[in-house]
N, C-alpha and C. Protein backbone atom coordinates (compact mmCIF):
# COMPACT_ATOMS: atom_id res chain seq x y z
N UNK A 1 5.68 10.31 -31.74
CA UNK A 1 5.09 9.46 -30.71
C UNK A 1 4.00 10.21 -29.96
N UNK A 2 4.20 11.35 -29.56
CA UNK A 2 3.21 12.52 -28.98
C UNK A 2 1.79 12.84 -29.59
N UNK A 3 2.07 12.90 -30.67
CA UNK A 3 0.72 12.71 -32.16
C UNK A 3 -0.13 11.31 -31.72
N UNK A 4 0.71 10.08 -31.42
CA UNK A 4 -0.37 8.86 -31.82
C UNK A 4 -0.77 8.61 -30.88
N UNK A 5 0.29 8.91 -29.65
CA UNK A 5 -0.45 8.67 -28.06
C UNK A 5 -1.54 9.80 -27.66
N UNK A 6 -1.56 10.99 -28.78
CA UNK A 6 -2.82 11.76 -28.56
C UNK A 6 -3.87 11.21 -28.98
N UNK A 7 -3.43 10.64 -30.17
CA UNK A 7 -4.91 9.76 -31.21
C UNK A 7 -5.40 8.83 -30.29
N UNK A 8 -4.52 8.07 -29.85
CA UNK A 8 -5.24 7.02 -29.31
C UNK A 8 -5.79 7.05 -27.84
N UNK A 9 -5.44 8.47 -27.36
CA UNK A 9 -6.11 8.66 -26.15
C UNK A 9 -7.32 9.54 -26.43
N UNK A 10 -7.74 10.27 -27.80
CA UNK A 10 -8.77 10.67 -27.91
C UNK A 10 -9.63 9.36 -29.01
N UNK A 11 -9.36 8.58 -29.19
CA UNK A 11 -10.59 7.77 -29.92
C UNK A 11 -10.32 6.20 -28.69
N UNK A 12 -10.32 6.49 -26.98
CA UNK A 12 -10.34 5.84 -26.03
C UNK A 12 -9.57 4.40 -26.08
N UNK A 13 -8.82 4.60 -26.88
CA UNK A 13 -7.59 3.27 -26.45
C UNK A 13 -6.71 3.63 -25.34
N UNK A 14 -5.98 3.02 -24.78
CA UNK A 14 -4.85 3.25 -23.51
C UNK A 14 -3.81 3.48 -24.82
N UNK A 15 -2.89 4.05 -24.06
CA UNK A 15 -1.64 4.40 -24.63
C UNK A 15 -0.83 2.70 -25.18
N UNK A 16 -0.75 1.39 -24.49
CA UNK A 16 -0.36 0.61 -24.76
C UNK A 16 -0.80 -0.38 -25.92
N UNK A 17 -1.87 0.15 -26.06
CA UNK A 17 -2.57 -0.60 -27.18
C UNK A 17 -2.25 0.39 -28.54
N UNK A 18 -2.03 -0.54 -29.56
CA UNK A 18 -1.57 -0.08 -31.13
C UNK A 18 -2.94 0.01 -31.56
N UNK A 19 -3.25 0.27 -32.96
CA UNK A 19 -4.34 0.49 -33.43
C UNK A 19 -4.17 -1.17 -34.45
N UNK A 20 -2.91 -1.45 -34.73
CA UNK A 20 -2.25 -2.49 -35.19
C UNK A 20 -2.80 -3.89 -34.33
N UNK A 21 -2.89 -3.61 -33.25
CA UNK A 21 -2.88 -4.86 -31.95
C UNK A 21 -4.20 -5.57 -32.44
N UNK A 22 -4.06 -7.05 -32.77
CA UNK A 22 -5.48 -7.73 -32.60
C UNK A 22 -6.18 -7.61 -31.30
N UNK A 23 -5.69 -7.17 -30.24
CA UNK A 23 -6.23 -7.37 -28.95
C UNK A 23 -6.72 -6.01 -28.03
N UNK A 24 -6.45 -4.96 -29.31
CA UNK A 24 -6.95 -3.73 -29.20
C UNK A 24 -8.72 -3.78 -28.41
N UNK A 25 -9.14 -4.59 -29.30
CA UNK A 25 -10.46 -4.47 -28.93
C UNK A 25 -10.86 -5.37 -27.81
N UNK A 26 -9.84 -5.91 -26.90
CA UNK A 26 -10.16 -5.86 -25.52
C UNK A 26 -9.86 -5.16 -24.65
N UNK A 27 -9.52 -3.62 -25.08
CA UNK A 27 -9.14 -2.46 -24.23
C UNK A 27 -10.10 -1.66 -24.22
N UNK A 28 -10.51 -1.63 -25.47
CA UNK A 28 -12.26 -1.19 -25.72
C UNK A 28 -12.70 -0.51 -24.68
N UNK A 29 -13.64 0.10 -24.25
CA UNK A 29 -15.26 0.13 -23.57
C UNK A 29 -16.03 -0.68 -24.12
N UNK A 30 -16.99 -1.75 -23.55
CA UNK A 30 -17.76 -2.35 -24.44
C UNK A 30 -18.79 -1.97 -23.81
N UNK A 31 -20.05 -1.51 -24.66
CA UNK A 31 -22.01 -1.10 -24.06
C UNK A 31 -22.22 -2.12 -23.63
N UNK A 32 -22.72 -1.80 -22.40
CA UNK A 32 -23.77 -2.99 -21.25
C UNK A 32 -25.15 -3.72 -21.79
N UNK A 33 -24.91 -4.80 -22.65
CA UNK A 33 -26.61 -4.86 -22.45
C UNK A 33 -27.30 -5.19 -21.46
N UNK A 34 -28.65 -5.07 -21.29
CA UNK A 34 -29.38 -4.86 -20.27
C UNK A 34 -29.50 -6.68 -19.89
N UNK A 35 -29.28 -6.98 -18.43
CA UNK A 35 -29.65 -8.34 -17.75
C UNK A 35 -31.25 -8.80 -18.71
N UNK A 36 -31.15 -10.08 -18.97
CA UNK A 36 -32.00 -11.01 -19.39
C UNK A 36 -33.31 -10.35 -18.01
N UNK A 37 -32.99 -10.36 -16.82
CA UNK A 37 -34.23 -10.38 -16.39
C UNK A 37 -34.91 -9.34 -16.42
N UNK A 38 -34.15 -8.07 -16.42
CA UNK A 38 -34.70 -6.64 -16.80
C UNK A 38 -35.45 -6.61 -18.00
N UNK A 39 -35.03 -7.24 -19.21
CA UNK A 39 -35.48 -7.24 -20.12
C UNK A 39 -37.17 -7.43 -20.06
N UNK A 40 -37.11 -9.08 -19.50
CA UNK A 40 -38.74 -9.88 -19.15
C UNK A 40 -39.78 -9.05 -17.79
N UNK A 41 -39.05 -8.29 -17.09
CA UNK A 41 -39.46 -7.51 -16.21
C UNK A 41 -40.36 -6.41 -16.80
N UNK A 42 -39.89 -5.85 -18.00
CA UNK A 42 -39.80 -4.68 -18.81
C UNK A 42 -40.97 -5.15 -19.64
N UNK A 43 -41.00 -6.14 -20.15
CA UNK A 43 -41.90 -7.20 -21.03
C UNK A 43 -43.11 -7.40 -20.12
N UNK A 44 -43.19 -7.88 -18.99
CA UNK A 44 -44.08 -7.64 -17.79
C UNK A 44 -45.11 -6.87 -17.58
N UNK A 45 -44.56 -6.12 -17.29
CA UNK A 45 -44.96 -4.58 -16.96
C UNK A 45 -46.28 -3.67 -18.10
N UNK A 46 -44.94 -4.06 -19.30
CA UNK A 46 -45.89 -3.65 -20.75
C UNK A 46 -47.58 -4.57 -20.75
N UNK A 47 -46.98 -5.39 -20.86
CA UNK A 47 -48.20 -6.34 -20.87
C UNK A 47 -49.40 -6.23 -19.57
N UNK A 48 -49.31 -5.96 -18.65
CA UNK A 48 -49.79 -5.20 -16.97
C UNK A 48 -50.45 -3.95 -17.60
N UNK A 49 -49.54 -3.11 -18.11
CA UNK A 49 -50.29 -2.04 -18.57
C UNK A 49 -51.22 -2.33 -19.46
N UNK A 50 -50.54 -2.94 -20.66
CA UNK A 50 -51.77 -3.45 -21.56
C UNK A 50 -53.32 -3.71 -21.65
N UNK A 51 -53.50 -4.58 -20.47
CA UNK A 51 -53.96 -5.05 -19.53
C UNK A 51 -55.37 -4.28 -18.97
N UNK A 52 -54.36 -2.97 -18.46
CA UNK A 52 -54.86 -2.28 -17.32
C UNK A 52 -56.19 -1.31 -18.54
N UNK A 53 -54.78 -1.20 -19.30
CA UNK A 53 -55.76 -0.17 -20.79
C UNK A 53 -56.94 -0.64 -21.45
N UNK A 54 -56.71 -1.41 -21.60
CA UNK A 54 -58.19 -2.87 -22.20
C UNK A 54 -59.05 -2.29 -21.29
N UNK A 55 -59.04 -3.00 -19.82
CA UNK A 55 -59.84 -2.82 -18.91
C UNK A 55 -60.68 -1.00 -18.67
N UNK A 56 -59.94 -0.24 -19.08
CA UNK A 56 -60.10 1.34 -18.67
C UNK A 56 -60.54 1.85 -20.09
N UNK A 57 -60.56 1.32 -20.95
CA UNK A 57 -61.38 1.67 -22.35
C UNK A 57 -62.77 0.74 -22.68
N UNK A 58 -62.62 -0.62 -22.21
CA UNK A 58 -63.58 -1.67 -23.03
C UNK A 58 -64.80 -1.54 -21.49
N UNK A 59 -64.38 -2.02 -20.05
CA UNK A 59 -64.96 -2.26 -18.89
C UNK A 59 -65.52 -0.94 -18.49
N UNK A 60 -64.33 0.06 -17.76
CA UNK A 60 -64.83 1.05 -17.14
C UNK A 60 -65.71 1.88 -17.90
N UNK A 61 -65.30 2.08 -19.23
CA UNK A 61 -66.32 2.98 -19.92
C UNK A 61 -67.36 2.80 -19.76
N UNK A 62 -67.78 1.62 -20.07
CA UNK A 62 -69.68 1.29 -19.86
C UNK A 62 -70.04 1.80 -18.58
N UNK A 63 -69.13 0.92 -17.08
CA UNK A 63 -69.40 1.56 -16.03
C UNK A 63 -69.99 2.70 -15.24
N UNK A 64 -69.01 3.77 -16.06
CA UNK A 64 -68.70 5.08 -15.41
C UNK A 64 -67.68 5.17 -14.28
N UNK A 65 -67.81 6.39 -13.47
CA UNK A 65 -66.94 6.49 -12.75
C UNK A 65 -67.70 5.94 -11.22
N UNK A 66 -66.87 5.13 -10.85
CA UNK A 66 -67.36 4.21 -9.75
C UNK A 66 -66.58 4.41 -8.34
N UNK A 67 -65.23 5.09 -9.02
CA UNK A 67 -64.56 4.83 -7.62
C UNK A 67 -64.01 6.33 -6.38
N UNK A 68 -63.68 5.75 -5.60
CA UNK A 68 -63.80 7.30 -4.75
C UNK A 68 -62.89 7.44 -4.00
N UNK A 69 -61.84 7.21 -4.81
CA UNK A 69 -60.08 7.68 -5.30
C UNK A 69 -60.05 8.85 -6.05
N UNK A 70 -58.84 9.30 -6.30
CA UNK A 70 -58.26 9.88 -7.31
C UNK A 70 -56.96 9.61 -6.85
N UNK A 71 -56.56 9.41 -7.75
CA UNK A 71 -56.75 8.99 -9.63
C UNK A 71 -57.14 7.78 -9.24
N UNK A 72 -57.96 7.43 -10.44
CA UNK A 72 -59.27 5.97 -10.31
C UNK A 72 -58.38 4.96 -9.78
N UNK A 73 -58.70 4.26 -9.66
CA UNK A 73 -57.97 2.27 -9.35
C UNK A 73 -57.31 2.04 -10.44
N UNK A 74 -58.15 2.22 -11.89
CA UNK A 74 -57.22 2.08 -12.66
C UNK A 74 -55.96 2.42 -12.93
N UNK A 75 -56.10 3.85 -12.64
CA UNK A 75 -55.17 4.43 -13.09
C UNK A 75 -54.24 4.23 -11.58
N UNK A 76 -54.56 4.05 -10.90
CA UNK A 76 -53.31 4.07 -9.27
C UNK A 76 -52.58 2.91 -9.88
N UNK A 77 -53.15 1.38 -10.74
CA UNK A 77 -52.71 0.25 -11.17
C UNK A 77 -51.79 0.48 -12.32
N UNK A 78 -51.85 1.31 -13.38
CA UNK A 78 -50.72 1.37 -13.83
C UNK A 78 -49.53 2.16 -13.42
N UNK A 79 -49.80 3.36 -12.67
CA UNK A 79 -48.80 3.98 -12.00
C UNK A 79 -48.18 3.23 -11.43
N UNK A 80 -48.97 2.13 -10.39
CA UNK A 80 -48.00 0.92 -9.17
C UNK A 80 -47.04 0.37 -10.51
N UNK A 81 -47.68 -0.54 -11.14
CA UNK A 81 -46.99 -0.98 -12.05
C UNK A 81 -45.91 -0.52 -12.72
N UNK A 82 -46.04 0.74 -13.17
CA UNK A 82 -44.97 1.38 -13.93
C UNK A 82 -43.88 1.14 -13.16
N UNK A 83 -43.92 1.70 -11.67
CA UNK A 83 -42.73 2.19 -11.08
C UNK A 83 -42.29 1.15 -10.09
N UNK A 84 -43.42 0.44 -9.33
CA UNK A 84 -42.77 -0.80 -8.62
C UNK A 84 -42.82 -1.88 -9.36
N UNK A 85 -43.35 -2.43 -10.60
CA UNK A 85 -42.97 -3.60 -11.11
C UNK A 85 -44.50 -4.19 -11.10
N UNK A 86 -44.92 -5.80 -11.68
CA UNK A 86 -45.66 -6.40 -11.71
C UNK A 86 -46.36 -7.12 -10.46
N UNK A 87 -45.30 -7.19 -10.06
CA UNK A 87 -45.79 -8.33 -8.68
C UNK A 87 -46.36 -7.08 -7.57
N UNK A 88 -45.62 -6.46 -6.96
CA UNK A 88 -45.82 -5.24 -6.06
C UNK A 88 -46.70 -4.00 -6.42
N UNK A 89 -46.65 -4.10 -7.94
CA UNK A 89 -47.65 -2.74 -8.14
C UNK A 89 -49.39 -3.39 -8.23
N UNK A 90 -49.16 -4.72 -8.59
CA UNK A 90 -50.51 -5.65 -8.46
C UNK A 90 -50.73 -6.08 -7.03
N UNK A 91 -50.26 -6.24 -6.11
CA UNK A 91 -50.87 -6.03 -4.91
C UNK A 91 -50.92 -4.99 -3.97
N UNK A 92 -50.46 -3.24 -4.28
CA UNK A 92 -50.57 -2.42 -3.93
C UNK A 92 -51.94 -2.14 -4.71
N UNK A 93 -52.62 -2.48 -5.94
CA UNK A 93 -53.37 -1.94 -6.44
C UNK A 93 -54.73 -3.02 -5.98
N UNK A 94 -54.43 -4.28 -5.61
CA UNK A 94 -55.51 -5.27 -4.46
C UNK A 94 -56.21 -4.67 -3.38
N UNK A 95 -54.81 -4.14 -2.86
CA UNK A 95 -55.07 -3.06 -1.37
C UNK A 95 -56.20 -2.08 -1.59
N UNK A 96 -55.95 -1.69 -3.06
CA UNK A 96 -56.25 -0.28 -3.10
C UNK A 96 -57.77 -0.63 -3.09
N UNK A 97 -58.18 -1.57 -4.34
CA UNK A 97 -59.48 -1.98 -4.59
C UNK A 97 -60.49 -2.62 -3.28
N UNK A 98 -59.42 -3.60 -2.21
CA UNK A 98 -60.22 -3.63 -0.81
C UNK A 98 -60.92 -2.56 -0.57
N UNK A 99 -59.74 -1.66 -0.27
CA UNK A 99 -60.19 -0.17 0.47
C UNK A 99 -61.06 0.30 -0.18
N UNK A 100 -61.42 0.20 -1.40
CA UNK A 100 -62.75 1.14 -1.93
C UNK A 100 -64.13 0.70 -1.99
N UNK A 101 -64.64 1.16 -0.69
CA UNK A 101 -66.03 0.67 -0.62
C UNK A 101 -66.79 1.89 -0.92
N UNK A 102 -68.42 1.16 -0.56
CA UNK A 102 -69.15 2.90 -0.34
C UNK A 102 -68.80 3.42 1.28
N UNK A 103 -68.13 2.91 2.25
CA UNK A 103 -67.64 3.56 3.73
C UNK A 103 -66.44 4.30 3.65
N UNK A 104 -65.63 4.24 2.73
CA UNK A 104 -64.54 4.76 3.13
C UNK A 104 -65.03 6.12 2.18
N UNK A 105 -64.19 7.76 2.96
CA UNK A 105 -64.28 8.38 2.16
C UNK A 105 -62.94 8.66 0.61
N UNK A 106 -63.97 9.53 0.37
CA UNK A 106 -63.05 9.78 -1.49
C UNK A 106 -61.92 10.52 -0.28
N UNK A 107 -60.93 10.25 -0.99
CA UNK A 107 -59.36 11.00 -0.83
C UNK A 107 -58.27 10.82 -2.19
N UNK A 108 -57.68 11.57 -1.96
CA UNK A 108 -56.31 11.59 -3.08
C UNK A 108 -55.45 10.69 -2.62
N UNK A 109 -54.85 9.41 -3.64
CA UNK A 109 -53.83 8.33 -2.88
C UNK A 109 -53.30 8.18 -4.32
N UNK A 110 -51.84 8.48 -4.29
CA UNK A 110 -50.70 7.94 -4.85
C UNK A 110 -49.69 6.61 -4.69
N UNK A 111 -49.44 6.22 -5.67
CA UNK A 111 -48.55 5.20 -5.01
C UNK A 111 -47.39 5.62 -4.71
């Protein structure tokens, strides 16, 4: 008995469950999948960046460097994005683009 209640406490069954038991596998651990909305959040975001990359290869290039930040607008826009999300990192990065005129001076701003 000492042998199987070892087995089955090292391959994470409780002691009451058989390996025999159909109902074993509701003693389980079962992996979390991730909430439906995390998922589309995640989906979001990608696409934001996407987005942001188009714009910072196809737009700014021709441009040049215009802005008097560091790190550019662009790039403050996918950082917001990455870490606060779609909605919040797109109007932290609104803010940002107000603020950059030719009056304000260049400074270093993180999100």
């Amino acid at each position: 008995m000492y042998q199987i209640s070892a087995l089955l406490l090292l391959i994470g069954l409780p002691m009451y469950a058989q390996p025999w038991d159909p109902d074993a596998a509701l003693y389980q651990k079962t992996r979390r999948e991730p909430h439906r909305e995390q998922a589309q959040s995640l989906d979001g975001r990608a696409a934001a960046v996407w987005a942001i990359t188009l714009f910072q290869n196809v737009i700014s290039a021709q441009d040049g460097s215009v802005c008097h930040y560091h790190p550019t607008c662009s790039a403050y826009g996918k950082l917001a994005v990455k870490k606060y999300g779609v909605l919040i990192g797109s109007l932290m990065t609104a803010d940002r683009l107000i603020r950059d005129n030719p009056f304000s001076p260049p400074t270093v701003d993180y999100p």
